[in-house]
Protein backbone atom coordinates (compact mmCIF):
# COMPACT_ATOMS: atom_id res chain seq x y z
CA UNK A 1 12.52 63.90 50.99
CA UNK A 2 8.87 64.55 50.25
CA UNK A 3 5.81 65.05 51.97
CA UNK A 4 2.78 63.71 51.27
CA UNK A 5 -1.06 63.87 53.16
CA UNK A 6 -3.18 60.84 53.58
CA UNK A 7 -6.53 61.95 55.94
CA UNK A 8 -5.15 65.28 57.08
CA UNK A 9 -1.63 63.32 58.48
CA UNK A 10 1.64 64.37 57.10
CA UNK A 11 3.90 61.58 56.20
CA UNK A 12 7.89 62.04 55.14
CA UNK A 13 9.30 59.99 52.81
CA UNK A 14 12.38 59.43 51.16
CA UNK A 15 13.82 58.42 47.87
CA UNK A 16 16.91 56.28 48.15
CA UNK A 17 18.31 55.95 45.28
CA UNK A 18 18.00 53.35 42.20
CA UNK A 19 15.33 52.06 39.50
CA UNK A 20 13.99 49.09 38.94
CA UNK A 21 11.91 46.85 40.44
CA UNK A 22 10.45 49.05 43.45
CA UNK A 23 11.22 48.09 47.09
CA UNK A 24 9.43 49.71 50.36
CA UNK A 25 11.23 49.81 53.77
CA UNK A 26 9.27 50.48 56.40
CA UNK A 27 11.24 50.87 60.22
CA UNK A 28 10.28 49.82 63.54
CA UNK A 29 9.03 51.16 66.59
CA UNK A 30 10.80 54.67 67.63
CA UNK A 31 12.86 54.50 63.94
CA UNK A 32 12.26 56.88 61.01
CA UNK A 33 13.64 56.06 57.07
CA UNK A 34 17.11 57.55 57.58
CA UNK A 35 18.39 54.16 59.19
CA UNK A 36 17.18 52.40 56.06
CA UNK A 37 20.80 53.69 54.28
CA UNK A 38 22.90 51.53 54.46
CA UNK A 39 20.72 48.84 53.16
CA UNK A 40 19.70 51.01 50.14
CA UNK A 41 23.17 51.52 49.00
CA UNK A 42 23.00 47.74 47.78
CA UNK A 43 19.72 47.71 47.20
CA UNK A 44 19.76 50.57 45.05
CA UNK A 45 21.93 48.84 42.24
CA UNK A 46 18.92 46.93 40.89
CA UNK A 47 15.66 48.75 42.79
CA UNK A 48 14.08 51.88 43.41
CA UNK A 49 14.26 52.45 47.06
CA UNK A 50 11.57 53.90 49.14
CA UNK A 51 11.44 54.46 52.92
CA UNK A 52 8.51 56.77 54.76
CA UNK A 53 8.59 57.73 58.70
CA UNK A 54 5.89 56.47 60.23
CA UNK A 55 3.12 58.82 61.37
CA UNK A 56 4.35 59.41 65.14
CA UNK A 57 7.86 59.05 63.91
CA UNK A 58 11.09 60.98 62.36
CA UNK A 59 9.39 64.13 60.00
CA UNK A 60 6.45 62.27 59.43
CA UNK A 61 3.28 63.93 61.37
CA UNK A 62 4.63 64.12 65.16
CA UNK A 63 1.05 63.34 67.28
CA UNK A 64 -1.26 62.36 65.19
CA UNK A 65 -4.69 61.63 66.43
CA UNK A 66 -5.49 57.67 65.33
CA UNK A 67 -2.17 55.46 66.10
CA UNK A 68 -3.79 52.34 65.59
CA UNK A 69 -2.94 49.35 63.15
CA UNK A 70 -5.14 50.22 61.02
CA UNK A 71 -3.87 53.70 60.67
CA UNK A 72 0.04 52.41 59.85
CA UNK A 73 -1.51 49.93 57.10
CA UNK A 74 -3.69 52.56 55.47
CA UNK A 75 -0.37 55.18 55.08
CA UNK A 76 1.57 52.20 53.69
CA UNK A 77 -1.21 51.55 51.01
CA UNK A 78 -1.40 54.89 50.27
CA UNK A 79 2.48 55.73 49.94
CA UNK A 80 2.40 52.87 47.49
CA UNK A 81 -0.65 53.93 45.21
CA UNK A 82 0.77 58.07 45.94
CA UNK A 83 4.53 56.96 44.01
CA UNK A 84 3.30 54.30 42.11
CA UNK A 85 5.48 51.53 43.31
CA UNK A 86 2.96 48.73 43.22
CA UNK A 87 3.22 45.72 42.95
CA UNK A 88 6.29 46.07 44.88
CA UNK A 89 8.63 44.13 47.30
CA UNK A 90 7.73 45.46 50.82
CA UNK A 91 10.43 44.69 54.07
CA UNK A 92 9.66 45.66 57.49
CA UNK A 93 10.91 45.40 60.27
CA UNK A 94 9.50 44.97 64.02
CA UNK A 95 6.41 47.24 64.01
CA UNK A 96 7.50 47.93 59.84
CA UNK A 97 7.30 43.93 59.53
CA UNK A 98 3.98 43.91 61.31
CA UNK A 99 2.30 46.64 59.01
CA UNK A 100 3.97 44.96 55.86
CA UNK A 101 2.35 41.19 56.55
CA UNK A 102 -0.79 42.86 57.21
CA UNK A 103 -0.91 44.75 53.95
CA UNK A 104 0.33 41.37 52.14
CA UNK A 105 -2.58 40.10 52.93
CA UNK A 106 -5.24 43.25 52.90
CA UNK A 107 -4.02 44.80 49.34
CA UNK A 108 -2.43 41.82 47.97
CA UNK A 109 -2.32 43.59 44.67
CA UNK A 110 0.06 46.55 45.91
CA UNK A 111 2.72 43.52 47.50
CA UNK A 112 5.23 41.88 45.11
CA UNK A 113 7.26 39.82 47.44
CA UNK A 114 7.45 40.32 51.24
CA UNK A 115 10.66 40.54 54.00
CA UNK A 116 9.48 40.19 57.71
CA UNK A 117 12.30 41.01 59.58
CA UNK A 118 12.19 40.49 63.72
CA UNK A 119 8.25 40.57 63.81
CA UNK A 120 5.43 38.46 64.03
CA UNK A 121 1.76 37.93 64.04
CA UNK A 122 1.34 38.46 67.70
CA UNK A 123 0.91 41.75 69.37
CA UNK A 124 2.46 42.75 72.76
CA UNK A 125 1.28 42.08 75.82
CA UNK A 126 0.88 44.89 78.77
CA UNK A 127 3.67 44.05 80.33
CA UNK A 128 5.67 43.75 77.25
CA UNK A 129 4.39 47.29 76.21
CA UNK A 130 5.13 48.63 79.74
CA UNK A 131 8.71 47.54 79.61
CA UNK A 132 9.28 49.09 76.30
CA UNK A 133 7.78 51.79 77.71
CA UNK A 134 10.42 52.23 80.23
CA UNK A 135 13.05 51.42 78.28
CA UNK A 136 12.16 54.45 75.50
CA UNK A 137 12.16 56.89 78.98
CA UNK A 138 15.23 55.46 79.79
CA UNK A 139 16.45 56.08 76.26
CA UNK A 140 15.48 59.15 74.96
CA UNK A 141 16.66 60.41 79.11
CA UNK A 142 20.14 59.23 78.33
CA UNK A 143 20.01 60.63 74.32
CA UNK A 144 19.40 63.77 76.04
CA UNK A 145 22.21 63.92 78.80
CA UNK A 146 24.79 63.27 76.24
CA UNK A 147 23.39 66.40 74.36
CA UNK A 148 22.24 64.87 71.19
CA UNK A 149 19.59 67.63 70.04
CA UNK A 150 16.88 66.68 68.14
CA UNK A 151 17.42 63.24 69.09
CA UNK A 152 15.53 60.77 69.40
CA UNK A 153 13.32 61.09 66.46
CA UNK A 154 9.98 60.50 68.93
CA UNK A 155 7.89 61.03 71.79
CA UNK A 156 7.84 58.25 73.94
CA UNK A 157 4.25 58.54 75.24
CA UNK A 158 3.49 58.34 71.24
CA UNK A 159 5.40 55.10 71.15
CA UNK A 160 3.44 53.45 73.77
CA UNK A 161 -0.21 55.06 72.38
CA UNK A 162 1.07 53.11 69.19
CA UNK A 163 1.43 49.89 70.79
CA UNK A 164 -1.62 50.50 73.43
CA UNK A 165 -3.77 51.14 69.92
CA UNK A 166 -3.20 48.47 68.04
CA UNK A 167 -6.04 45.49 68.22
CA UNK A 168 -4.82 43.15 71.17
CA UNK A 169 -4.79 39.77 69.58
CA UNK A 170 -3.25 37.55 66.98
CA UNK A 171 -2.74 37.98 63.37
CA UNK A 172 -2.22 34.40 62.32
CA UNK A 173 -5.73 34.43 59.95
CA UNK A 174 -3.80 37.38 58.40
CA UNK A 175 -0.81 35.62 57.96
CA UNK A 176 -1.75 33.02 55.73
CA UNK A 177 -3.63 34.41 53.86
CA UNK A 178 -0.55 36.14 52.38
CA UNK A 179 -0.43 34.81 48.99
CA UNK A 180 3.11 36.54 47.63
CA UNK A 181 6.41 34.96 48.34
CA UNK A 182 8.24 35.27 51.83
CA UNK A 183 11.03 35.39 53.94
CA UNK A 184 11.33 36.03 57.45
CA UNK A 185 14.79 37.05 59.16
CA UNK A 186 15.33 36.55 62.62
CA UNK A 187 18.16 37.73 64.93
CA UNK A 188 19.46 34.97 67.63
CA UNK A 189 19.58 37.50 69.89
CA UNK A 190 16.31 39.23 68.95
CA UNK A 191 12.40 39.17 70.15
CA UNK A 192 11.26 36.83 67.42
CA UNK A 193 11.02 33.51 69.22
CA UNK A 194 12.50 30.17 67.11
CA UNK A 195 8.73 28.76 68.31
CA UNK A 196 7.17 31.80 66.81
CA UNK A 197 9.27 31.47 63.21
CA UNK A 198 8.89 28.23 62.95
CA UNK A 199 5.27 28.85 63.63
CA UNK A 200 5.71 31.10 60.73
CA UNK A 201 6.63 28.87 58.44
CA UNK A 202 4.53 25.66 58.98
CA UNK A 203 1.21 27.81 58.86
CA UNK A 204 2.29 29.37 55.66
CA UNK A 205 3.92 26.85 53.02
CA UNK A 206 7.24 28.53 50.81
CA UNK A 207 8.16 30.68 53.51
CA UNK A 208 11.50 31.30 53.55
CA UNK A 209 13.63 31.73 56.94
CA UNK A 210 17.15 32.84 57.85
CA UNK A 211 18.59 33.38 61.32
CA UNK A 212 21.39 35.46 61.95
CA UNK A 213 22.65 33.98 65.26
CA UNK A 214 24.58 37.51 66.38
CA UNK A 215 21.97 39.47 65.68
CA UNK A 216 19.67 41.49 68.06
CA UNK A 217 16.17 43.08 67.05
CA UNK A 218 17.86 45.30 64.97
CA UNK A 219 19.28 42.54 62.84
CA UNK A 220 19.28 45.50 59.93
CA UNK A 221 21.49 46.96 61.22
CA UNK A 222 23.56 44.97 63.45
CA UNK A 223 24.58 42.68 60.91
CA UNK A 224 24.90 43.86 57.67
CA UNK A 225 26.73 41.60 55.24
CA UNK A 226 24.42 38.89 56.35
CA UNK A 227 21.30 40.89 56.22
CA UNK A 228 22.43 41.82 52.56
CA UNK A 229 22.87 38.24 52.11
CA UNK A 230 19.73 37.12 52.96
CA UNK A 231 17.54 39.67 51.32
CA UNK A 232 19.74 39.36 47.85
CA UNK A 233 19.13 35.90 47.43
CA UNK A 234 15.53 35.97 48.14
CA UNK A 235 15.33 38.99 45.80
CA UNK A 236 17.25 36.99 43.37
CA UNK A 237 14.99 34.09 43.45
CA UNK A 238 11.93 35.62 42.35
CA UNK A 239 10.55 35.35 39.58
């Protein structure tokens, strides 16, 4: 692990293994890079793997001050340009897959190829974020009771500042004006609506989607072989 500084906020981030072509993960809501593994263990055999904990997340700067959107894009950027990976292929998922679309289409010079895993160009509602809210209490309450130390890798009231600071709205203008190839994975069982992927793909042309039908939000992790399946042949395919 190493630890970088963009604007005075300390950001973690791991090497996992490989060379090659570079590859970015970047984790969801209330993750951090460690959960990232067992995907790098393939993806490692032909790519240099890179994961970073979100600021608010994992080792990565615990409270930082600005939580917003723009904040998450900015570190991304900056991890990329700080290891020179670019242009490289970035997947994200949930919150990860929300930062990575966005800097598709902000710094499309730093993006090779893009994986959009369980997110879309929609933010949460307030009751959406309220419910998540409750369910991270609930969460990190039971982590706790069953004596699992430094566990969970957040502080719930940072979760919900994250989602409370991002720009309430839509990022469909965003989202096609992504220029590099796509795909988008969605779990049957997940938060990513079939309305909202096929949205996804009529509003930007050569976008690529798989559904895993047994998959929840955490399609990453839930399913592996057909995660790895997915990603490997849309790796495969590019050119």
């Amino acid at each position: 692990m190493t630890e970088i500084e963009r604007d005075g906020v300390r950001l973690a981030c791991s090497e996992l293994g490989g060379s090659g072509p570079p590859v970015l993960l970047l984790h969801g809501l209330a993750g951090y890079a460690g959960e990232w593994s067992r995907t790098a263990e393939w993806l490692g055999d032909r790519h240099r793997v890179v994961a970073f904990d979100a600021r608010g997340h994992g080792a990565s700067e615990r409270r930082p001050r600005d939580l917003s959107r723009d904040a998450h894009l900015a570190d991304a950027a900056y991890v990329i340009e700080h290891l020179e990976l670019g242009p490289c292929t970035v997947i994200g998922q949930s919150l990860g897959g929300v930062t990575a679309l966005l800097l598709a289409a902000a710094r499309p010079e730093l993006v090779r190829a893009l994986v959009v895993a369980e997110a879309m160009p929609v933010t949460p509602g307030p009751e959406d974020i309220e419910e998540v809210e409750r369910s991270l209490v609930r969460w990190a309450e039971d982590l706790e009771r069953r004596g699992y130390g430094e566990w969970p890798r957040f502080d719930p009231e940072v979760m919900t500042r994250t989602l409370r600071e991002a720009e309430s709205g839509e990022y469909w203008q965003e989202w096609e004006r992504v220029r590099c190839p796509v795909l988008v994975v969605r779990g049957g069982k997940g938060t990513l609506t079939a309305a909202a992927a096929r949205r996804m793909v009529e509003s930007l042309p050569g976008t690529r989607l798989v559904e895993i039908p047994e998959a929840g939000h955490d399609v990453h992790l839930e399913r592996l072989a057909e995660w790895q399946q997915a990603v490997e042949q849309f790796l495969a395919g590019l050119s």
